[in-house]
C-alpha atoms as a PDB file:
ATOM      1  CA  UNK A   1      96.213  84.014 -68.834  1.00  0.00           C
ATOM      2  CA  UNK A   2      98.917  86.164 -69.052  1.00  0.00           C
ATOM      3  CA  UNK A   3      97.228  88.511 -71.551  1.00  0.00           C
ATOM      4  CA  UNK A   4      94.251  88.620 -69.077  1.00  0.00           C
ATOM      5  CA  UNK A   5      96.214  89.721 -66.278  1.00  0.00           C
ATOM      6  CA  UNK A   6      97.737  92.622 -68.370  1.00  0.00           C
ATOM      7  CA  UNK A   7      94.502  93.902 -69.446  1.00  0.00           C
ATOM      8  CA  UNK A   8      93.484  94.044 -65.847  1.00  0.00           C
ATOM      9  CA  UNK A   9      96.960  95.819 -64.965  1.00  0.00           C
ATOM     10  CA  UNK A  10      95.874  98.247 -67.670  1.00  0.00           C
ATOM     11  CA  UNK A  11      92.531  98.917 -67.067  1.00  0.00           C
ATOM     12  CA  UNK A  12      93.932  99.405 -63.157  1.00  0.00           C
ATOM     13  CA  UNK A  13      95.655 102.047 -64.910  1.00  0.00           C
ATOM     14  CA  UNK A  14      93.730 103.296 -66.758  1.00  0.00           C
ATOM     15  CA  UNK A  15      91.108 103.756 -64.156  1.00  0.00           C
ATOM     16  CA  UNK A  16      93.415 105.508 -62.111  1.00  0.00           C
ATOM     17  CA  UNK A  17      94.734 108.183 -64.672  1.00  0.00           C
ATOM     18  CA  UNK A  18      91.381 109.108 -64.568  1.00  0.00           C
ATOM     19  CA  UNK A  19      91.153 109.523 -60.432  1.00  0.00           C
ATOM     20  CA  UNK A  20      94.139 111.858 -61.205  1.00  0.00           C
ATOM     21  CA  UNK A  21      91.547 113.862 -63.828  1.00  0.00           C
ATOM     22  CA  UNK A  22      88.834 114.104 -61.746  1.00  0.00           C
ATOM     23  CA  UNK A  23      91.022 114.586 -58.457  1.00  0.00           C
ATOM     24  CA  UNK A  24      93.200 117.493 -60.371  1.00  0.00           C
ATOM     25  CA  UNK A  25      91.520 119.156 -62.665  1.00  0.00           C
ATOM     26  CA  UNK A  26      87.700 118.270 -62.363  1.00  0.00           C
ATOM     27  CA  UNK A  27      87.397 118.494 -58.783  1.00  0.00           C
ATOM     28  CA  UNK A  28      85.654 121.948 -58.127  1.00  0.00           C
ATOM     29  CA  UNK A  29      83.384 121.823 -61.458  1.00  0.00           C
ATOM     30  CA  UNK A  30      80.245 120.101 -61.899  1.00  0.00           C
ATOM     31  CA  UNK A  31      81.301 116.605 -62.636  1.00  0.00           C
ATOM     32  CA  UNK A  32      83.686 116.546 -59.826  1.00  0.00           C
ATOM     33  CA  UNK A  33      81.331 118.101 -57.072  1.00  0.00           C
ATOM     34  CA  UNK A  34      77.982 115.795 -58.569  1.00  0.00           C
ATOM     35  CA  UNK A  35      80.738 112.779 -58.540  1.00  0.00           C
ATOM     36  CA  UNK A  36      81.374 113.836 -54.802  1.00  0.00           C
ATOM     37  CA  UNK A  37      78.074 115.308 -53.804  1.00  0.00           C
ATOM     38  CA  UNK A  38      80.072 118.378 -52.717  1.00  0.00           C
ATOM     39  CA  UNK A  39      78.785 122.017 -52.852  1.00  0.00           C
ATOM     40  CA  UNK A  40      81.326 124.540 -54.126  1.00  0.00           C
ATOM     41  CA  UNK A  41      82.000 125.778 -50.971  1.00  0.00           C
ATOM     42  CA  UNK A  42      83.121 122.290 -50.216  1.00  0.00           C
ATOM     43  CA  UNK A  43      84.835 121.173 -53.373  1.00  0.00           C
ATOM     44  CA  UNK A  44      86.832 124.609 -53.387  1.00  0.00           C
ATOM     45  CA  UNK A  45      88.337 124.039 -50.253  1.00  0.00           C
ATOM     46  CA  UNK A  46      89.513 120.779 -50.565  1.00  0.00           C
ATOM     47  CA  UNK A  47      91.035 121.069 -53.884  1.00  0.00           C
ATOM     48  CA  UNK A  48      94.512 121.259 -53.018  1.00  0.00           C
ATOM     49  CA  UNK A  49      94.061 118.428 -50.910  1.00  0.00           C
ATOM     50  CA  UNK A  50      92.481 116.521 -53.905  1.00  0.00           C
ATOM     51  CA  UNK A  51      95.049 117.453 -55.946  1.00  0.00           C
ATOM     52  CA  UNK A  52      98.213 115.842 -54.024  1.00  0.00           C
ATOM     53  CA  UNK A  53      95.931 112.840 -53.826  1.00  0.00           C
ATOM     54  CA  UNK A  54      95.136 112.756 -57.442  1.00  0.00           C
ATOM     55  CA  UNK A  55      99.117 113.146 -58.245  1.00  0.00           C
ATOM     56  CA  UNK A  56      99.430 110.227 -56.186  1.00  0.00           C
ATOM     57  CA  UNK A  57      96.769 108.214 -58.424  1.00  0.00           C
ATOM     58  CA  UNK A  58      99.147 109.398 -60.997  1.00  0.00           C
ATOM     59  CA  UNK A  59     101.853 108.104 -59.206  1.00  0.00           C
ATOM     60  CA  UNK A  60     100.118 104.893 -58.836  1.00  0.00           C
ATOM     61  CA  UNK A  61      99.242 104.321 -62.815  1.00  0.00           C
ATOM     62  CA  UNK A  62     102.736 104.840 -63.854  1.00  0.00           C
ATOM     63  CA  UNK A  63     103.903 102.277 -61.737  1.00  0.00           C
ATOM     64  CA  UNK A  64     101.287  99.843 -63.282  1.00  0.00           C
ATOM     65  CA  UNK A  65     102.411 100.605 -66.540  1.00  0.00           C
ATOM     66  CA  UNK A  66     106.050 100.662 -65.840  1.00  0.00           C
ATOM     67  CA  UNK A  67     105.111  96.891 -64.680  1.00  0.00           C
ATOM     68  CA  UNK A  68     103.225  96.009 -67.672  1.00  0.00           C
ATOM     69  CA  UNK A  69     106.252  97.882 -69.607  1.00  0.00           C
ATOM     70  CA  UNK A  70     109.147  95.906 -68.191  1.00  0.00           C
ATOM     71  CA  UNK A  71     107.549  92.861 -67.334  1.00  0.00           C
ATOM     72  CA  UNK A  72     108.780  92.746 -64.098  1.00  0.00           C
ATOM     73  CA  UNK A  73     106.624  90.825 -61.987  1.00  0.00           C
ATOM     74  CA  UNK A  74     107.972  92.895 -58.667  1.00  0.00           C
ATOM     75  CA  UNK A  75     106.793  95.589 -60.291  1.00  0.00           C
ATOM     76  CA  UNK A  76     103.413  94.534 -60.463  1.00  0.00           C
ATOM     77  CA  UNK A  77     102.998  93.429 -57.073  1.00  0.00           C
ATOM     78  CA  UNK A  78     104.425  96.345 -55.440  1.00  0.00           C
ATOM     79  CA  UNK A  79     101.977  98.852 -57.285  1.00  0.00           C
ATOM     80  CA  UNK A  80      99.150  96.467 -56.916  1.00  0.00           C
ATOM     81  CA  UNK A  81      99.695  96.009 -53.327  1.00  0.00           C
ATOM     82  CA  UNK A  82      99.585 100.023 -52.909  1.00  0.00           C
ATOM     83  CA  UNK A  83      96.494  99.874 -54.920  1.00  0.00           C
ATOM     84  CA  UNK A  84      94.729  97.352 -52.763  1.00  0.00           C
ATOM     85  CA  UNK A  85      95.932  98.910 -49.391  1.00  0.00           C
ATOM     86  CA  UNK A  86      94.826 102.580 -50.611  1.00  0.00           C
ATOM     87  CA  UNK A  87      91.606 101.427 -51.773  1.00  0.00           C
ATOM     88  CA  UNK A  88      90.797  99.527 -48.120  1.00  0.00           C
ATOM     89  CA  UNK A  89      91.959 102.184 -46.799  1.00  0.00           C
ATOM     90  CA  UNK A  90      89.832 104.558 -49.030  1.00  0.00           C
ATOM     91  CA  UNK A  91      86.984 102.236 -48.231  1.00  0.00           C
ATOM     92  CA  UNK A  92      87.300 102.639 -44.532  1.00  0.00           C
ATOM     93  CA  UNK A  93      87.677 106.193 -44.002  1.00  0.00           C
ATOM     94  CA  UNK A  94      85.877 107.917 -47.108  1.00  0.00           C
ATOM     95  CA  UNK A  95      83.728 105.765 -49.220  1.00  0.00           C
ATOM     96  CA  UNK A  96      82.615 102.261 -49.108  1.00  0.00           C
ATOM     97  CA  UNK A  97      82.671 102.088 -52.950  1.00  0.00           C
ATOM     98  CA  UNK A  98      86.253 103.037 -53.063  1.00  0.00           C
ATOM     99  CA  UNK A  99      86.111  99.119 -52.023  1.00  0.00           C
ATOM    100  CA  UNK A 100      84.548  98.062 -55.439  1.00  0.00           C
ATOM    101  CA  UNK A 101      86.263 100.592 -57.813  1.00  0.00           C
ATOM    102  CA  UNK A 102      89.929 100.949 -56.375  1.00  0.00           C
ATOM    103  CA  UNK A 103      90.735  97.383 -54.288  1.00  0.00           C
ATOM    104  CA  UNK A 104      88.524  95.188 -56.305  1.00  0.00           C
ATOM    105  CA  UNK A 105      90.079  94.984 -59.441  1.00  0.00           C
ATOM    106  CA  UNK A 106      93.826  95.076 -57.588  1.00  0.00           C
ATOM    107  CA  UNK A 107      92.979  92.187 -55.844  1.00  0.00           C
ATOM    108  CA  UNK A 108      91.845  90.456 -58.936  1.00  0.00           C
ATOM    109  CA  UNK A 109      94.836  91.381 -60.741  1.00  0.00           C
ATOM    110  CA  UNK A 110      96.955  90.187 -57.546  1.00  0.00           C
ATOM    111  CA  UNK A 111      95.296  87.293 -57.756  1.00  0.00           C
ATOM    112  CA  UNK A 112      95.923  86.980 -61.662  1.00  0.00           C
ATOM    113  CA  UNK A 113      99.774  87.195 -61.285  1.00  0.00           C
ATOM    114  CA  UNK A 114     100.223  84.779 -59.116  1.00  0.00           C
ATOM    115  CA  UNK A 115      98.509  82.597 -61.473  1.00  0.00           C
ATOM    116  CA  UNK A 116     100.442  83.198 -64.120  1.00  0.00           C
ATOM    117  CA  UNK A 117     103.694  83.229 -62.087  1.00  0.00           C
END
């Protein structure tokens, strides 16, 4: 079980590294604005604002792997708890999906670590 919850901690990660990709560097080209259904008009003026909230994603995945590198069950549950509230969040004021992609698999891995606690 604990193995499990790891590789969901990891693939948390992982999926979030790449919100900091797409947020910071793929943002205004195609695959950003057809991810977004943005025009470049659109996608070129939000980029800055993308790219603090891709360093944040950043932010995010280093804590999960700092938890998965230490151990440190604390660890874990603070980052997944920021996960899960910014994906709600995320959910409510930008995109439903954000539900599905971002607080989903938090919640599962909250869930997870308290099992194997």
């Amino acid at each position: 079980m604990s193995l499990l919850t790891n590789v969901v901690i990891g693939i948390i990660a992982i999926l979030h590294i790449g919100f900091l990709i797409l947020e910071m560097f793929l943002w205004n080209k195609p695959f950003g604005m057809k991810t977004f259904s943005m025009t470049k008009q659109v996608a070129d003026a939000s980029a800055p604002l993308a790219a603090n909230q891709g360093l944040y994603n950043g932010f995010l995945a280093a804590g999960l792997v700092w938890g998965l590198w230490s151990g440190m069950f604390a660890v874990k549950l603070f980052f997944l708890l920021c996960v899960v509230i910014a994906g709600i969040f995320g959910g409510i004021t930008a995109k439903r999906n954000i539900l599905f992609i971002q607080a989903f698999p938090a919640l599962l891995g909250l869930i997870l670590i308290f099992l194997v606690k």
